[in-house]
PDB file of N, CA and C in Angstrom:
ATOM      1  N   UNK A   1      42.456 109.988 142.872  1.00  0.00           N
ATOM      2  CA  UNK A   1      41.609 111.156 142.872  1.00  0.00           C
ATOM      3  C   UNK A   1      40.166 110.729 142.626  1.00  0.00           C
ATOM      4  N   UNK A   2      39.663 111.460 143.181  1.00  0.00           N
ATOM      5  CA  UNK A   2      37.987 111.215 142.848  1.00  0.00           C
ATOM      6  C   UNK A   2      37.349 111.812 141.672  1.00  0.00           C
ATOM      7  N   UNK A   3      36.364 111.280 141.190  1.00  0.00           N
ATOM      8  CA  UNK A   3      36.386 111.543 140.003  1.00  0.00           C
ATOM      9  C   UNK A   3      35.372 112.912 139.673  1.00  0.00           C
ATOM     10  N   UNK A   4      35.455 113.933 141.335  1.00  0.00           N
ATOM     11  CA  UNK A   4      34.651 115.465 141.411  1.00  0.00           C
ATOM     12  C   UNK A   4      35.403 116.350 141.366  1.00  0.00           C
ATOM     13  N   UNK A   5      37.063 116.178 141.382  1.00  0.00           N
ATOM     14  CA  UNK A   5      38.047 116.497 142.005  1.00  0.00           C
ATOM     15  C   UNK A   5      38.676 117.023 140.460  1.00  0.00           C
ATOM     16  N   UNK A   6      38.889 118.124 140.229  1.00  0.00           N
ATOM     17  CA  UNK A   6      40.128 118.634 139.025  1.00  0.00           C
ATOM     18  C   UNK A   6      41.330 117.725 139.262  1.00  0.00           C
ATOM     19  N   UNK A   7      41.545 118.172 138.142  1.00  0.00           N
ATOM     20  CA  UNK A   7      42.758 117.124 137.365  1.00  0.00           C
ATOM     21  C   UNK A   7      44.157 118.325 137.582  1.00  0.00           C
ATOM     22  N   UNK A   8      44.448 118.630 138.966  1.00  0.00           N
ATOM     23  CA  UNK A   8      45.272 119.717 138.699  1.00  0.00           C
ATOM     24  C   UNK A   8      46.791 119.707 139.600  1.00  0.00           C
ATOM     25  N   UNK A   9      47.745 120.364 139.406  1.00  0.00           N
ATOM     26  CA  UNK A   9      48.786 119.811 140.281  1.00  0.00           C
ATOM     27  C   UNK A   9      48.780 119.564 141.847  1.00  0.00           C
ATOM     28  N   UNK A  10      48.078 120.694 142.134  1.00  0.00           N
ATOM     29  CA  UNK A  10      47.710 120.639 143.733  1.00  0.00           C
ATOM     30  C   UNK A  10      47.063 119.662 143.786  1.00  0.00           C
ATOM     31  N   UNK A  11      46.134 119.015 143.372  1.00  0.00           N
ATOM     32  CA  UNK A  11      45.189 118.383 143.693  1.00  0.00           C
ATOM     33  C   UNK A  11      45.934 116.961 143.889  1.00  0.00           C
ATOM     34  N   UNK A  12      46.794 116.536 142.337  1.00  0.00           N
ATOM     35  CA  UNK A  12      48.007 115.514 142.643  1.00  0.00           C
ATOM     36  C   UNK A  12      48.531 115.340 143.614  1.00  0.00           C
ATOM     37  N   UNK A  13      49.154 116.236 143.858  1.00  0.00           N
ATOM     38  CA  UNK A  13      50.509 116.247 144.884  1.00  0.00           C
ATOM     39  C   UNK A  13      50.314 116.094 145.989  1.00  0.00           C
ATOM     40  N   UNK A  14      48.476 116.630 146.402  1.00  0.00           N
ATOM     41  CA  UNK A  14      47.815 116.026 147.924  1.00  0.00           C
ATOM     42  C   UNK A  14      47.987 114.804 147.721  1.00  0.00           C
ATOM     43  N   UNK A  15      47.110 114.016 146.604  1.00  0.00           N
ATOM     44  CA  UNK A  15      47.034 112.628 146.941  1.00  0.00           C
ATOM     45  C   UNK A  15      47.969 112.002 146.520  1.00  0.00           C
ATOM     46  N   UNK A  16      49.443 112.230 146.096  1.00  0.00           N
ATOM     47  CA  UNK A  16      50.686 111.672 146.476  1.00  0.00           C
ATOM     48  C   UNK A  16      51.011 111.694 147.938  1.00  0.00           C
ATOM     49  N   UNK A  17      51.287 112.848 148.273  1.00  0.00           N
ATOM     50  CA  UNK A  17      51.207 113.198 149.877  1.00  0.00           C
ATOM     51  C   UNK A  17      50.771 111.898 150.874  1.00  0.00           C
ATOM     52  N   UNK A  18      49.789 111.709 150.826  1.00  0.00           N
ATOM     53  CA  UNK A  18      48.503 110.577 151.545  1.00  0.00           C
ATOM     54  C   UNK A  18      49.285 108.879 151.170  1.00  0.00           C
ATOM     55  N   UNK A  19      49.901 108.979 150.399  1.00  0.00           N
ATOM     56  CA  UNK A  19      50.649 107.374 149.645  1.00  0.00           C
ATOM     57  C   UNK A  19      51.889 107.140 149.862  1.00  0.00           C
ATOM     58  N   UNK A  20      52.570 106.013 150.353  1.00  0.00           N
ATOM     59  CA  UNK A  20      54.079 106.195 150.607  1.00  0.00           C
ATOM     60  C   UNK A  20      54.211 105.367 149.411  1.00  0.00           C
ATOM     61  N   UNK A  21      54.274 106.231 148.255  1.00  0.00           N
ATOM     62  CA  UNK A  21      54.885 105.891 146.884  1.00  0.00           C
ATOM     63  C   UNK A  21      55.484 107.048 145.879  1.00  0.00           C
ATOM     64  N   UNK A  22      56.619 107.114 145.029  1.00  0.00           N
ATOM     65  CA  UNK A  22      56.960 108.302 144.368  1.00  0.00           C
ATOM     66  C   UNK A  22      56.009 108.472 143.289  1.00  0.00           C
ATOM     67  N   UNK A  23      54.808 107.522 142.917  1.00  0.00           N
ATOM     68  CA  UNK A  23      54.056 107.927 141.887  1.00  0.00           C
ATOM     69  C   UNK A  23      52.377 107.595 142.421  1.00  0.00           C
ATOM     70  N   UNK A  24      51.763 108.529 141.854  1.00  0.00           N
ATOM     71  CA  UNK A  24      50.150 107.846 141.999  1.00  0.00           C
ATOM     72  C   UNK A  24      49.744 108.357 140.624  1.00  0.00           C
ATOM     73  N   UNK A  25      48.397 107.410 140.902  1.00  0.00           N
ATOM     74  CA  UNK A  25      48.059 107.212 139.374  1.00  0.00           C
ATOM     75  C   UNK A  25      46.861 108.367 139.310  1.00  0.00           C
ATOM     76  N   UNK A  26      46.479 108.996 138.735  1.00  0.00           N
ATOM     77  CA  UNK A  26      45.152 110.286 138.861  1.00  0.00           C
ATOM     78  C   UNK A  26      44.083 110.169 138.267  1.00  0.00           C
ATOM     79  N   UNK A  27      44.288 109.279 137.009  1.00  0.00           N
ATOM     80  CA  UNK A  27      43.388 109.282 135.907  1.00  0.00           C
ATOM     81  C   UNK A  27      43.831 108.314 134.728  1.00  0.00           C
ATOM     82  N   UNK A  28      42.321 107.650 134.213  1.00  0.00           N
ATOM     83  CA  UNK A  28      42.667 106.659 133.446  1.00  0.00           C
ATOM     84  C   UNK A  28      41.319 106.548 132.135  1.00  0.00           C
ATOM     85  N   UNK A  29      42.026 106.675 130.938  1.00  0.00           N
ATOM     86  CA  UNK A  29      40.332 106.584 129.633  1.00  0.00           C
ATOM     87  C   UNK A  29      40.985 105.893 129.053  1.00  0.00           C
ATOM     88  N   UNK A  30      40.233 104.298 128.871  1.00  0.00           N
ATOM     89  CA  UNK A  30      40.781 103.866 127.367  1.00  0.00           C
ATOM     90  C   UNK A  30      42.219 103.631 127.545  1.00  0.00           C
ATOM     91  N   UNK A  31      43.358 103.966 126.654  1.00  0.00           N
ATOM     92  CA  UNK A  31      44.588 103.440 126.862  1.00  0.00           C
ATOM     93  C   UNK A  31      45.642 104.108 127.622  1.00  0.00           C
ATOM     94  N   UNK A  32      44.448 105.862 127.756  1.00  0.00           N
ATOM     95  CA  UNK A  32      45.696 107.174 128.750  1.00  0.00           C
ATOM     96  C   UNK A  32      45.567 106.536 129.873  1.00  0.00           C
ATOM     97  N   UNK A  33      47.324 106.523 130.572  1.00  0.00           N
ATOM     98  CA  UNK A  33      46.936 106.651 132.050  1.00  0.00           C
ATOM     99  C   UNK A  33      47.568 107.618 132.072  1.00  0.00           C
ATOM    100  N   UNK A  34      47.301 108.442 133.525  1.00  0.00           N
ATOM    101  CA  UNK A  34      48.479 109.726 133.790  1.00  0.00           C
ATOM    102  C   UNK A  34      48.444 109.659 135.524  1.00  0.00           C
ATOM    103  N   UNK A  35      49.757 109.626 135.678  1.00  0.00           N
ATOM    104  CA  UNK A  35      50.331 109.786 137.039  1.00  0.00           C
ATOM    105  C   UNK A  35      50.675 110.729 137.376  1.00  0.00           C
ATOM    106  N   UNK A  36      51.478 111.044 138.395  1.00  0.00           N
ATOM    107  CA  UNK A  36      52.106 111.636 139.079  1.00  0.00           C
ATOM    108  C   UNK A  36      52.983 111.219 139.440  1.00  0.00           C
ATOM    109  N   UNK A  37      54.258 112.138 139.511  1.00  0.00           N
ATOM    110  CA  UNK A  37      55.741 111.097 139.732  1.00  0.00           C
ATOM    111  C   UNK A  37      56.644 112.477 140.763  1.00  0.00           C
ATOM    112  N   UNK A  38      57.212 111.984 141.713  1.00  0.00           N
ATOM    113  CA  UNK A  38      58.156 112.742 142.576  1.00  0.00           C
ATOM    114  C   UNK A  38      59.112 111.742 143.458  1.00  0.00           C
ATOM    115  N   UNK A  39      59.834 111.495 142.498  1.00  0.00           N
ATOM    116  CA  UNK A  39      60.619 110.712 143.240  1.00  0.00           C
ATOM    117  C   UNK A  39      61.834 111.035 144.015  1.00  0.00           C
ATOM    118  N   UNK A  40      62.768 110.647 145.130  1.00  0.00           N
ATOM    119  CA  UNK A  40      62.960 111.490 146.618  1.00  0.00           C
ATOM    120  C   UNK A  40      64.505 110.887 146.297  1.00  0.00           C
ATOM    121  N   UNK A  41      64.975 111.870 146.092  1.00  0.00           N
ATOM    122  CA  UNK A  41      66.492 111.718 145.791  1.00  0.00           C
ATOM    123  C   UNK A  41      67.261 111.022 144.461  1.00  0.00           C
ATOM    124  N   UNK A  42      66.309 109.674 144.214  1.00  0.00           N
ATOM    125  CA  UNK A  42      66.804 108.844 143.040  1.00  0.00           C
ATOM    126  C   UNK A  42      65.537 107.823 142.729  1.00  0.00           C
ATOM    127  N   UNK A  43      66.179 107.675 141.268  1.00  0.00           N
ATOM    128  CA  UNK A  43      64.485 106.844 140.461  1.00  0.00           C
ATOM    129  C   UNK A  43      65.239 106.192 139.838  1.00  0.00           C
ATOM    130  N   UNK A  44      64.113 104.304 141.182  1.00  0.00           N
ATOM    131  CA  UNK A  44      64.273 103.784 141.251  1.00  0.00           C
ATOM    132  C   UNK A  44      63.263 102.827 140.051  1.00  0.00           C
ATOM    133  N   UNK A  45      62.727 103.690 138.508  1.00  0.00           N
ATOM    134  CA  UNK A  45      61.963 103.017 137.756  1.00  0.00           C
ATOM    135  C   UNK A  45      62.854 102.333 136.847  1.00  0.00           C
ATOM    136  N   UNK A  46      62.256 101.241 135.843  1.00  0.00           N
ATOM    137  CA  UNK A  46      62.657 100.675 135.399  1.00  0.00           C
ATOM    138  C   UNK A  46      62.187 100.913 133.776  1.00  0.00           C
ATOM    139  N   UNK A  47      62.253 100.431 132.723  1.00  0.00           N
ATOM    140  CA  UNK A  47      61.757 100.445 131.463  1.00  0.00           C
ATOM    141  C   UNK A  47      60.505  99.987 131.332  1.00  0.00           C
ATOM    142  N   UNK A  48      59.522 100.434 130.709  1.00  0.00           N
ATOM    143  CA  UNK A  48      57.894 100.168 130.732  1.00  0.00           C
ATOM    144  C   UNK A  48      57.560  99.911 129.725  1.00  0.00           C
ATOM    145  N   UNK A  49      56.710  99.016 129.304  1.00  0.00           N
ATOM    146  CA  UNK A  49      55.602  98.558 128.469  1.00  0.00           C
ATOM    147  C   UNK A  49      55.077  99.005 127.185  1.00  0.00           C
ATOM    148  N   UNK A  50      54.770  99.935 127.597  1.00  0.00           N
ATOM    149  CA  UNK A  50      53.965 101.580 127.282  1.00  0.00           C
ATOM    150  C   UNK A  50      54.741 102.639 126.625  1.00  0.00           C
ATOM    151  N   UNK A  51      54.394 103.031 125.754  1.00  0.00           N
ATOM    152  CA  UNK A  51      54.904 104.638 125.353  1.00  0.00           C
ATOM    153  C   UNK A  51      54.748 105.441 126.269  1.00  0.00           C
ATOM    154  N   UNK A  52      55.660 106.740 126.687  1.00  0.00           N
ATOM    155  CA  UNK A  52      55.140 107.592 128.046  1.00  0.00           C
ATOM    156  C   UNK A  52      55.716 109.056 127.629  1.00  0.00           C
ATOM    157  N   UNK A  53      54.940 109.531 128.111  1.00  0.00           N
ATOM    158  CA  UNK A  53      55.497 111.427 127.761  1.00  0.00           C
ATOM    159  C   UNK A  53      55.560 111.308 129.188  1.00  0.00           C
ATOM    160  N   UNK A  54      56.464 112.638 129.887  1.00  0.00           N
ATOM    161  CA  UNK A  54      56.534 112.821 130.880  1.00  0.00           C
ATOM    162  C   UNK A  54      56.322 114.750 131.027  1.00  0.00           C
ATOM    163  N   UNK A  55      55.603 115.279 131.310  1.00  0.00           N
ATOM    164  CA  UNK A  55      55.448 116.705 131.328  1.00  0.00           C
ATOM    165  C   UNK A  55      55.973 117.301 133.112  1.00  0.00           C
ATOM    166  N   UNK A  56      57.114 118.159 132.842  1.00  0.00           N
ATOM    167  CA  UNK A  56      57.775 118.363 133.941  1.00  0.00           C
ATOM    168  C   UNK A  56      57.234 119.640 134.633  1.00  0.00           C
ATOM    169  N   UNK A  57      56.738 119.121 135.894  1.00  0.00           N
ATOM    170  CA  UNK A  57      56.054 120.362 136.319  1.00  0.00           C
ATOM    171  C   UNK A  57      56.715 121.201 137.441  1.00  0.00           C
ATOM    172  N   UNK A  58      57.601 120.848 138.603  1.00  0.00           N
ATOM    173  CA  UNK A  58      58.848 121.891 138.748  1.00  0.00           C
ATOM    174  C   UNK A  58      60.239 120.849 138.894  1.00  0.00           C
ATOM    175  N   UNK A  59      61.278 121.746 138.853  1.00  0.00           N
ATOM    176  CA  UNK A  59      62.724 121.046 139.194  1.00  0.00           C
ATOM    177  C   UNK A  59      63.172 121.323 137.869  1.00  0.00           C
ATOM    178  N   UNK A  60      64.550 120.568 138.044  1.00  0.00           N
ATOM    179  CA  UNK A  60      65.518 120.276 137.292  1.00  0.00           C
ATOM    180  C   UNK A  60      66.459 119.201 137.161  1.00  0.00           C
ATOM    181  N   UNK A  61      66.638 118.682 136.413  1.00  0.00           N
ATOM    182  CA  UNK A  61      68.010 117.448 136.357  1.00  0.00           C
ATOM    183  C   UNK A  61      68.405 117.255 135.276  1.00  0.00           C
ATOM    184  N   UNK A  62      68.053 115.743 134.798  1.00  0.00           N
ATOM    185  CA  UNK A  62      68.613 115.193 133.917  1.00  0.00           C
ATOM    186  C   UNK A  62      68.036 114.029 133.718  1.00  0.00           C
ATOM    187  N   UNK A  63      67.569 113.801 132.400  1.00  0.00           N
ATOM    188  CA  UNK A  63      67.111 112.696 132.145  1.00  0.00           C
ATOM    189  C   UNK A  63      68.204 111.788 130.999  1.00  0.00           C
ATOM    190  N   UNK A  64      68.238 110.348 131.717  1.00  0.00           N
ATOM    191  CA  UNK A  64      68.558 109.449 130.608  1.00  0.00           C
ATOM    192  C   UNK A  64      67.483 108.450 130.046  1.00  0.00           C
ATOM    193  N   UNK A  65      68.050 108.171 128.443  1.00  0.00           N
ATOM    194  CA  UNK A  65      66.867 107.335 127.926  1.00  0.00           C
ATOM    195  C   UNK A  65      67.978 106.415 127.146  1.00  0.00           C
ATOM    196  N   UNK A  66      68.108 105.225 127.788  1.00  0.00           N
ATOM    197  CA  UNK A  66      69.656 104.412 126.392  1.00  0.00           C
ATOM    198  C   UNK A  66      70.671 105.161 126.974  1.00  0.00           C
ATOM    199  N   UNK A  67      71.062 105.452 125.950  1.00  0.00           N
ATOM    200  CA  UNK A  67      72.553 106.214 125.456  1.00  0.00           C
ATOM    201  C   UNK A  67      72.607 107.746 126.071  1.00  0.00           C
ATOM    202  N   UNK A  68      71.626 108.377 125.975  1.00  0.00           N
ATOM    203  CA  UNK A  68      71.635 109.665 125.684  1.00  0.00           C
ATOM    204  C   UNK A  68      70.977 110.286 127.042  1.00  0.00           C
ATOM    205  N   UNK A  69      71.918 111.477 127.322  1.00  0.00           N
ATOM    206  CA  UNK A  69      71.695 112.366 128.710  1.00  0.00           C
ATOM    207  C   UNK A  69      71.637 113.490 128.506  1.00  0.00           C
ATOM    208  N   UNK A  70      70.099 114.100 128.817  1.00  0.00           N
ATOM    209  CA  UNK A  70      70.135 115.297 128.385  1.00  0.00           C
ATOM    210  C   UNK A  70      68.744 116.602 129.935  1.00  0.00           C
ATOM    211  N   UNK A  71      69.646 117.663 129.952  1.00  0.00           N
ATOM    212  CA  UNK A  71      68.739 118.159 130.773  1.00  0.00           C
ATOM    213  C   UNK A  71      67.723 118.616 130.965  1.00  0.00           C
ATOM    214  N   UNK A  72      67.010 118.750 131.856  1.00  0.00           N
ATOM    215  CA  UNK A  72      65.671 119.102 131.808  1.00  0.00           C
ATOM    216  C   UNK A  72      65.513 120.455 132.399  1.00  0.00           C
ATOM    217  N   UNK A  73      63.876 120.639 131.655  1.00  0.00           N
ATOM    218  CA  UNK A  73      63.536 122.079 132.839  1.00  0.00           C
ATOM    219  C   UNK A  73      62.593 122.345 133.291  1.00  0.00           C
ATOM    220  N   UNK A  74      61.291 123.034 133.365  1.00  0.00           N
ATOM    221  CA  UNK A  74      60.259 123.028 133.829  1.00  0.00           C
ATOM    222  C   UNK A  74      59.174 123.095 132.755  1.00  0.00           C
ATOM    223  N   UNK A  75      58.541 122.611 132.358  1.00  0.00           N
ATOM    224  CA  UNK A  75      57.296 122.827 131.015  1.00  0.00           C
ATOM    225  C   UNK A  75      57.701 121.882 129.882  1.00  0.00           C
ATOM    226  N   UNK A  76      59.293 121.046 130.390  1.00  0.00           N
ATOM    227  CA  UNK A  76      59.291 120.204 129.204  1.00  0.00           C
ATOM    228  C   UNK A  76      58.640 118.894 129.303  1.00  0.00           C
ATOM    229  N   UNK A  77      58.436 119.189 127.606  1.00  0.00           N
ATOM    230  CA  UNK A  77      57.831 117.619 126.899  1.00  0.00           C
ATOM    231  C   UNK A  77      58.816 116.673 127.022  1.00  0.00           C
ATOM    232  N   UNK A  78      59.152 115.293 127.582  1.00  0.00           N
ATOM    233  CA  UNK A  78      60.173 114.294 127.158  1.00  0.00           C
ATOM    234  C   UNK A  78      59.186 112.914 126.808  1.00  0.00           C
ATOM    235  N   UNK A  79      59.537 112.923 125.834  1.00  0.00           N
ATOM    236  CA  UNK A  79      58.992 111.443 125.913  1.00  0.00           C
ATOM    237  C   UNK A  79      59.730 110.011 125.843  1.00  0.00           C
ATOM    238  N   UNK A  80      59.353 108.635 125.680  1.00  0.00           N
ATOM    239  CA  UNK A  80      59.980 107.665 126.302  1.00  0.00           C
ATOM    240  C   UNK A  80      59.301 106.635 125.775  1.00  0.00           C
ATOM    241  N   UNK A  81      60.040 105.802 124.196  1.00  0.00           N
ATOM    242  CA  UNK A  81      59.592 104.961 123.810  1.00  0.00           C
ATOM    243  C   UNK A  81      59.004 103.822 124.888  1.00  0.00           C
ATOM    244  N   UNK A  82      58.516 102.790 124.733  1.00  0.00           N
ATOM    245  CA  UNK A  82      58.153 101.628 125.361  1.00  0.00           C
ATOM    246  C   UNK A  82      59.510 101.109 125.536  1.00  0.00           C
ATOM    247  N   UNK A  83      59.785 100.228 126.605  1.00  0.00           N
ATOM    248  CA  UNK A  83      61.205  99.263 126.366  1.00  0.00           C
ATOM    249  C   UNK A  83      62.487  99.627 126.329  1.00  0.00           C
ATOM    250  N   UNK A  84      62.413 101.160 126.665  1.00  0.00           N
ATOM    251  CA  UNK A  84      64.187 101.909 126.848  1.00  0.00           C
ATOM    252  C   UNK A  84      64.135 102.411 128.325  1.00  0.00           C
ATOM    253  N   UNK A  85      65.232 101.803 128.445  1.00  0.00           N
ATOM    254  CA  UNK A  85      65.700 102.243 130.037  1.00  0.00           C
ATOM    255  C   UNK A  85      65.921 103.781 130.115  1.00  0.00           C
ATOM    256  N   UNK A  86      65.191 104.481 131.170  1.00  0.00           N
ATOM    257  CA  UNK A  86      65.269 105.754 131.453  1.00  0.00           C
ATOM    258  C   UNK A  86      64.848 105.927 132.801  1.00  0.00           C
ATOM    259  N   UNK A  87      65.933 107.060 133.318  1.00  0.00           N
ATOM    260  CA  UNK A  87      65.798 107.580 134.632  1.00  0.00           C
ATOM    261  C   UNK A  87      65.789 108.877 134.759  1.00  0.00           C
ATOM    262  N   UNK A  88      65.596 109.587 135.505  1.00  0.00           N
ATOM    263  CA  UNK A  88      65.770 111.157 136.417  1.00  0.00           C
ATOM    264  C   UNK A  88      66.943 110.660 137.084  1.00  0.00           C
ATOM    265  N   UNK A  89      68.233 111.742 136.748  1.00  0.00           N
ATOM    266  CA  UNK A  89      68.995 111.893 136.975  1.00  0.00           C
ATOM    267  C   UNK A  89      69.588 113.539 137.792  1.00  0.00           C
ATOM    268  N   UNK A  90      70.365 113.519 138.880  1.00  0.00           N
ATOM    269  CA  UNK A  90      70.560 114.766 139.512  1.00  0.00           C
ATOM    270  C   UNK A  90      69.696 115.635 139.506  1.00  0.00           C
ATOM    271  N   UNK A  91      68.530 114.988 140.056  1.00  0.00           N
ATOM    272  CA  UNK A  91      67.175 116.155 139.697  1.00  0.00           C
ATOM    273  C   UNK A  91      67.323 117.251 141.235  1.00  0.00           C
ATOM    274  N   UNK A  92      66.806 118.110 141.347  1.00  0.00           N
ATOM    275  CA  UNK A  92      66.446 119.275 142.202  1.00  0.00           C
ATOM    276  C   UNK A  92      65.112 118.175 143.367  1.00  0.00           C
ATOM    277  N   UNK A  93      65.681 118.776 144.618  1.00  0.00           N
ATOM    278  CA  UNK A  93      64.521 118.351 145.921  1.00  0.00           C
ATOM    279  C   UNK A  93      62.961 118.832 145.029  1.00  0.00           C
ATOM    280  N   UNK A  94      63.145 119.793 144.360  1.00  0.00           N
ATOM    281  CA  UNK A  94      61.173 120.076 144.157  1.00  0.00           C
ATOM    282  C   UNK A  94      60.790 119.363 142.584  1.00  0.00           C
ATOM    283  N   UNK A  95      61.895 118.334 142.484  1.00  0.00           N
ATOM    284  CA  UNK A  95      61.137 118.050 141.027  1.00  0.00           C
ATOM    285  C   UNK A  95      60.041 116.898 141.010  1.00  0.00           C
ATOM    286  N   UNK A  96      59.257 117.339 140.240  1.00  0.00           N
ATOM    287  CA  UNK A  96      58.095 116.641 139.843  1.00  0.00           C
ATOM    288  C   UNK A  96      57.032 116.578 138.971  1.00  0.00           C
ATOM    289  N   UNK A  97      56.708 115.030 137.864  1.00  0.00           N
ATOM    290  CA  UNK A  97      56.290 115.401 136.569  1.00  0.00           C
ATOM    291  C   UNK A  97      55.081 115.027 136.571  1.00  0.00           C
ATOM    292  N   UNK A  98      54.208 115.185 135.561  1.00  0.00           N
ATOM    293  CA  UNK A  98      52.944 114.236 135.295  1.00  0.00           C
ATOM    294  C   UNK A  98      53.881 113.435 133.799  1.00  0.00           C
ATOM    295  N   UNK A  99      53.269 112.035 134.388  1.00  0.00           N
ATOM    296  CA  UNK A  99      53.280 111.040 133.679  1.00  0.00           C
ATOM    297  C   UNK A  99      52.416 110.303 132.702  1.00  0.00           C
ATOM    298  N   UNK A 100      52.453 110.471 131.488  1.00  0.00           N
ATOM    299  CA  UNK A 100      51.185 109.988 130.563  1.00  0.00           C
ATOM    300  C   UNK A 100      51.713 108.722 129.602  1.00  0.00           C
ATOM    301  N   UNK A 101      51.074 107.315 130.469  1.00  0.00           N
ATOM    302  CA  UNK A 101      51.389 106.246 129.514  1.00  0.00           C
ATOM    303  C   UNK A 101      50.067 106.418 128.536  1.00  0.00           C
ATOM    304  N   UNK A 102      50.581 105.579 127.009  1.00  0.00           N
ATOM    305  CA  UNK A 102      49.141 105.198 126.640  1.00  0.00           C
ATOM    306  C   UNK A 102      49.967 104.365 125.273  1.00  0.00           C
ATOM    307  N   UNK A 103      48.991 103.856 124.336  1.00  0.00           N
ATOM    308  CA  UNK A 103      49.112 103.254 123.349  1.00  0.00           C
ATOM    309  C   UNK A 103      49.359 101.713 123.632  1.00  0.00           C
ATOM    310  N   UNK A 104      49.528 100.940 122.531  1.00  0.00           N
ATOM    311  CA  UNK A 104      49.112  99.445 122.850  1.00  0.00           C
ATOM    312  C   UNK A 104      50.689  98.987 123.384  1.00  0.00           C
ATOM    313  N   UNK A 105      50.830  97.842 124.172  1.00  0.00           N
ATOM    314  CA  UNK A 105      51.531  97.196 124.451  1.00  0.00           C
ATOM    315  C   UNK A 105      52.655  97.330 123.379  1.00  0.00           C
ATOM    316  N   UNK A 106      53.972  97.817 123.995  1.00  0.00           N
ATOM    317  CA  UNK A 106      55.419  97.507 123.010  1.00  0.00           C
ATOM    318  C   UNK A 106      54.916  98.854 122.483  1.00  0.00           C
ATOM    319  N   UNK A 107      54.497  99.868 122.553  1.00  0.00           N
ATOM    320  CA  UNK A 107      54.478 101.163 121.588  1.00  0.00           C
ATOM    321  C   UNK A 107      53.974 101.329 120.463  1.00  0.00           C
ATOM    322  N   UNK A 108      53.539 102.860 119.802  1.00  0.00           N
ATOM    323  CA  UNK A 108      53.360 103.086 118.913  1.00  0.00           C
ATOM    324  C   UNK A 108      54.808 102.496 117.667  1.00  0.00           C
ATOM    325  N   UNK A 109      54.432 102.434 116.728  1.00  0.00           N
ATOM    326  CA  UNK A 109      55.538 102.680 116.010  1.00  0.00           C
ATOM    327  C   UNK A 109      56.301 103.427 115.089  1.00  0.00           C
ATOM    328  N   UNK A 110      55.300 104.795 115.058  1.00  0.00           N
ATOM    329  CA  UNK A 110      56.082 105.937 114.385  1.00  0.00           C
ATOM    330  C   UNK A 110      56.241 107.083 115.641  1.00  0.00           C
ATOM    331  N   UNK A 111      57.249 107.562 114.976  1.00  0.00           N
ATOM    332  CA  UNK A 111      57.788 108.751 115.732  1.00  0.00           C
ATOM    333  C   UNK A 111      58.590 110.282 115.092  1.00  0.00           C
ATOM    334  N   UNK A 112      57.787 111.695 115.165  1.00  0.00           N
ATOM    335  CA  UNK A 112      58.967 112.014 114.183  1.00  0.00           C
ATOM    336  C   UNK A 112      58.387 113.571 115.299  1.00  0.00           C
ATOM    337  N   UNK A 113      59.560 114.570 115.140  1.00  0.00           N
ATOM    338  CA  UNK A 113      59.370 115.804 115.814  1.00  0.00           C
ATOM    339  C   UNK A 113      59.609 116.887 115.307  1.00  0.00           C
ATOM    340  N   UNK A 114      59.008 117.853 115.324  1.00  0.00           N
ATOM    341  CA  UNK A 114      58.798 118.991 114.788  1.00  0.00           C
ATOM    342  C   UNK A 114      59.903 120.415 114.707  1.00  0.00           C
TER     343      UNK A 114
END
């Protein structure tokens, strides 16, 4: 995205559109990055670096992280230590999230939820 251009889903999903990739990257300060992710039947990612929230903007499935499988819906928060295997699982043809890595290499190291 250009940097005149809102930071907004439409605006994403064009310049996914334009890329033969399930993610593009939109924006980057300091240690945030945030993508865009729509991946086309099955996700093919692997475990990352990075701490990552993933904010789900339409669809449905299922996410695994490790051990644990749990479903998703539209407006949810998931997040995704550094270094644990996680996928989108049986997701819906229209699903698609924004992706927000950030924090130092190998993760934060506290975590607690409300």
């Amino acid at each position: 995205m250009k940097a005149d251009e809102r930071l907004t889903v439409a605006n994403a999903l064009a310049q996914l559109e334009r890329e033969d990739s399930p993610y593009e990257k939109v924006f980057r300060h300091g240690s945030l990055h945030v993508e865009i992710y729509k991946p086309d039947h099955e996700d093919p990612q692997t475990k990352h670096s990075l701490d990552e929230i993933y904010v789900v903007i339409s669809g449905t499935g299922f996410i695994v992280r490790g051990d644990d499988r749990q479903a998703f819906e539209v407006g949810e928060v998931i997040f995704v230590p550094a270094g644990i295997e996680h996928r989108f699982e049986e997701f819906s043809d229209d699903f698609a999230t924004w992706v927000f890595f950030f924090g130092p290499e190998g993760g934060e190291q506290e975590t607690w939820f409300i």
